[in-house]
N, C-alpha and C. Protein backbone atom coordinates (compact mmCIF):
# COMPACT_ATOMS: atom_id res chain seq x y z
N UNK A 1 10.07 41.48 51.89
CA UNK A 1 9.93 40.10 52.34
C UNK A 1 8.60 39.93 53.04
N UNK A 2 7.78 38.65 52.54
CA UNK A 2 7.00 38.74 53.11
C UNK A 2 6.54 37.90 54.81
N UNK A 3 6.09 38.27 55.44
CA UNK A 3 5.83 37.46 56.70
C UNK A 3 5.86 36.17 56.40
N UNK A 4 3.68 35.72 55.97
CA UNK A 4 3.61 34.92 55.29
C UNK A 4 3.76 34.02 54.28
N UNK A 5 3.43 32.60 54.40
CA UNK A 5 3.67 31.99 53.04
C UNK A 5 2.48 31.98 52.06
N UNK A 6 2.88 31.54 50.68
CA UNK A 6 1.43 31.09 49.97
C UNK A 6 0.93 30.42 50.31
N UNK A 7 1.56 29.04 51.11
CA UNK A 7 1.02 27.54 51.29
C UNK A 7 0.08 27.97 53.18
N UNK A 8 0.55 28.56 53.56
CA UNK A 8 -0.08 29.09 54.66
C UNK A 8 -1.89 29.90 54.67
N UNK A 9 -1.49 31.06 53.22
CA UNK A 9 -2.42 31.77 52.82
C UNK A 9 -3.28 30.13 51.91
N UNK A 10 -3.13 29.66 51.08
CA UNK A 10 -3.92 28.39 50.86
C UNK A 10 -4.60 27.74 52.11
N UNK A 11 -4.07 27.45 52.90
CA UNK A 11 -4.87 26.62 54.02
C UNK A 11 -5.56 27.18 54.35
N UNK A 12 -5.07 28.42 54.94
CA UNK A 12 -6.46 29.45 55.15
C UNK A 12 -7.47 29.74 54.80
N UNK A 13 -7.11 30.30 53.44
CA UNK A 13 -8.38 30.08 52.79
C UNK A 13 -9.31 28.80 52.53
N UNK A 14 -8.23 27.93 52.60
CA UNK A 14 -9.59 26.44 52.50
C UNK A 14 -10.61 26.70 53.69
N UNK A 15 -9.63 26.63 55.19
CA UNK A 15 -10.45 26.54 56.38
C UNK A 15 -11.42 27.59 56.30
N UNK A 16 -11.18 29.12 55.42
CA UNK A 16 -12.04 30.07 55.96
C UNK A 16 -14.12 29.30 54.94
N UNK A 17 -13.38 28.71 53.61
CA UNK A 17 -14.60 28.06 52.74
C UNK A 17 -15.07 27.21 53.52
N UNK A 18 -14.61 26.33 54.65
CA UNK A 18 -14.78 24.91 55.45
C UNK A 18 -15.99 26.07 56.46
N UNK A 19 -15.39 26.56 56.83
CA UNK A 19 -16.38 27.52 57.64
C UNK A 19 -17.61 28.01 57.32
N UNK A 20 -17.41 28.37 56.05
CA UNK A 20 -18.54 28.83 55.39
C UNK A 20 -19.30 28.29 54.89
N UNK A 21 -19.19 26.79 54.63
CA UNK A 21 -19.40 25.24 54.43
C UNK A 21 -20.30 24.98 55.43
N UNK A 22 -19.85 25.12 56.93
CA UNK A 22 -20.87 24.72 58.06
C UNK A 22 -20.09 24.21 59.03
N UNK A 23 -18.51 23.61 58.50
CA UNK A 23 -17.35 23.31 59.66
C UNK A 23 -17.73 24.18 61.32
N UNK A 24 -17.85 23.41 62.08
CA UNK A 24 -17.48 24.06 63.03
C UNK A 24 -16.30 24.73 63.85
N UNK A 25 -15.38 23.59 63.85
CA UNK A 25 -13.96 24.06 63.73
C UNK A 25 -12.66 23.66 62.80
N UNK A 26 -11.97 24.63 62.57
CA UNK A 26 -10.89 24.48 61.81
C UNK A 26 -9.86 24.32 62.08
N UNK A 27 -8.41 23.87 62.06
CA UNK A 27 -7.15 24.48 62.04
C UNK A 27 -5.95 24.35 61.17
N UNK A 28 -5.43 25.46 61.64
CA UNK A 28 -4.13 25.98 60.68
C UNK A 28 -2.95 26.49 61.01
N UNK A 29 -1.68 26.03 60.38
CA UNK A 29 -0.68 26.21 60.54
C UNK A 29 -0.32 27.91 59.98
N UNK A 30 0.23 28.40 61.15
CA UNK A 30 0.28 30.11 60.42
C UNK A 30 1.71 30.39 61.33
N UNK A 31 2.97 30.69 60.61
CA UNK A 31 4.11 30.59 61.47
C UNK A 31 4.60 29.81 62.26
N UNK A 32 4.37 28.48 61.83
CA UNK A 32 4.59 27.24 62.88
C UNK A 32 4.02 27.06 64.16
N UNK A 33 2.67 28.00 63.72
CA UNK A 33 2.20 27.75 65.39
C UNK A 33 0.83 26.91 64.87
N UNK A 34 -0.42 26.12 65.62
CA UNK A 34 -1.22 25.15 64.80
C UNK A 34 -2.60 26.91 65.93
N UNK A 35 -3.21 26.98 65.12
CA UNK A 35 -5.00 28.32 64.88
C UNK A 35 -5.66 27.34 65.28
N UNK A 36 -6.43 27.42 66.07
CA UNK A 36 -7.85 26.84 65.89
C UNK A 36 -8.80 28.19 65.66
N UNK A 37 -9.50 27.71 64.65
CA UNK A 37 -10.80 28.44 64.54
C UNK A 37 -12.09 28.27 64.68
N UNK A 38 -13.44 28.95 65.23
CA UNK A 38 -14.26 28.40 65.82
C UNK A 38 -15.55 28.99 64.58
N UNK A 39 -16.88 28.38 64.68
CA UNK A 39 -17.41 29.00 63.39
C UNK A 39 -17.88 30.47 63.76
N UNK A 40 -17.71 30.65 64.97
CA UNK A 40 -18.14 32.26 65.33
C UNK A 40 -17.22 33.09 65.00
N UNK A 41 -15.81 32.55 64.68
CA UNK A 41 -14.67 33.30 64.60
C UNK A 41 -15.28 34.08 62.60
N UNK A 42 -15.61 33.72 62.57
CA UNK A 42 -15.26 33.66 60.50
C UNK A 42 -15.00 34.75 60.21
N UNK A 43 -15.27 35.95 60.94
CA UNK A 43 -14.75 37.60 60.72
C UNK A 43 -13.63 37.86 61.08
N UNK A 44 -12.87 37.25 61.98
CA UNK A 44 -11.75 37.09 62.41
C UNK A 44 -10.50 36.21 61.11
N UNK A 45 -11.00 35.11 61.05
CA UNK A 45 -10.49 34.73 59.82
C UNK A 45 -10.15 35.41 58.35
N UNK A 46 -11.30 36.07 58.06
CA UNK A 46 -11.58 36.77 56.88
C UNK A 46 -10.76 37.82 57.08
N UNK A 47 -10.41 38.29 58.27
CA UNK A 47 -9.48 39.62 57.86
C UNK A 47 -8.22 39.46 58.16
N UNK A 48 -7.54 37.92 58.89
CA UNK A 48 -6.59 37.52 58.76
C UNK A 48 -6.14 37.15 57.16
N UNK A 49 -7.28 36.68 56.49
CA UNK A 49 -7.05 36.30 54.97
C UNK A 49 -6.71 37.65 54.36
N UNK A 50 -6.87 38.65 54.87
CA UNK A 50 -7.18 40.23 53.77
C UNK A 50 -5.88 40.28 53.94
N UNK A 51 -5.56 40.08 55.51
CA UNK A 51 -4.22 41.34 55.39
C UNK A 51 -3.08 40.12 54.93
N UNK A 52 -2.99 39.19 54.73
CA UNK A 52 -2.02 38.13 54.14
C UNK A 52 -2.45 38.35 52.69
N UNK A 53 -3.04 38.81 52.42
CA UNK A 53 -3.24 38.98 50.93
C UNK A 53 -2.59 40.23 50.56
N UNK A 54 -2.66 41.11 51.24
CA UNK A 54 -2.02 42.17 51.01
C UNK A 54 -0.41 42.36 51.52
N UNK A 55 -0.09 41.04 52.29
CA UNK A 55 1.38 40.86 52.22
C UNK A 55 1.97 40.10 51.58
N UNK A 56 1.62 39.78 50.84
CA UNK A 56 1.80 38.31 49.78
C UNK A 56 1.98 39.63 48.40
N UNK A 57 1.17 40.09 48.75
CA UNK A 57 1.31 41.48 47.22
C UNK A 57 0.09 40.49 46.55
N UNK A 58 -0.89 39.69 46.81
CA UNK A 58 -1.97 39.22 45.74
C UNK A 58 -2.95 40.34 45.75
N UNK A 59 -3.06 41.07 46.61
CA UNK A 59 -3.65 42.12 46.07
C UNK A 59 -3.04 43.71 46.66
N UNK A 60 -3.27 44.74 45.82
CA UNK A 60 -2.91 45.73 46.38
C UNK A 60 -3.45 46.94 47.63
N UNK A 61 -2.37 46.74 48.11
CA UNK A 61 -2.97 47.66 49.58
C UNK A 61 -4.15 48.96 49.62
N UNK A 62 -4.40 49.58 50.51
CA UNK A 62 -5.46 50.44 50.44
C UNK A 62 -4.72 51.88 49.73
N UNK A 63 -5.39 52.89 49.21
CA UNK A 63 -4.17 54.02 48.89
C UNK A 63 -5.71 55.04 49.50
N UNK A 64 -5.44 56.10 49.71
CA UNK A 64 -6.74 56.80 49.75
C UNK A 64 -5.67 58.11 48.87
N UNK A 65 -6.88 58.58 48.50
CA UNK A 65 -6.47 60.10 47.10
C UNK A 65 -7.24 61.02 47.41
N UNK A 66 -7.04 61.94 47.43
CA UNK A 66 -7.42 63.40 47.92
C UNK A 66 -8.46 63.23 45.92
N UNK A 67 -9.58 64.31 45.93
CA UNK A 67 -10.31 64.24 45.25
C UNK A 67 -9.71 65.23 43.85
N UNK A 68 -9.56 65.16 42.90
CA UNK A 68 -8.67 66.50 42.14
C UNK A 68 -9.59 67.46 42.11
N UNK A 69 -10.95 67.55 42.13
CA UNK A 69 -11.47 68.35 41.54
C UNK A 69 -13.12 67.91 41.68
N UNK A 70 -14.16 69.00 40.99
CA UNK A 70 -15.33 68.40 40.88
C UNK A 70 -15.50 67.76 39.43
N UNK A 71 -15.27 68.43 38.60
CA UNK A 71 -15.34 67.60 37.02
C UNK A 71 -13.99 67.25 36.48
């Protein structure tokens, strides 16, 4: 189950493009609570977007792999 919603992860991502746009501030609904975001924040945003992406399952999590071999 995931935390987040899609419609949550959508807003977000609009506000994080609004930012990157030149918005100074943003906000967003994330668990019924209302974000403000500031344009200094945008690294902050961006990795709120990663890890909702990776709870949503839109993309897959990190794995790290031991190396098998040289060739």
């Amino acid at each position: 189950m995931s935390f987040y919603t899609q419609a949550e992860f959508d807003e977000l991502k609009a506000a994080y493009l609004q930012l990157q746009a030149g918005s100074k501030v943003v906000q967003v609904s994330i668990g019924g609570k209302f974000i403000r975001y500031q344009d200094v924040q945008i690294k902050e945003v961006k990795g709120t977007l990663d890890a909702m992406a990776v709870d949503l399952g839109l993309v897959p999590g990190r794995s790290y792999a031991k190396p098998k071999g040289r060739f």
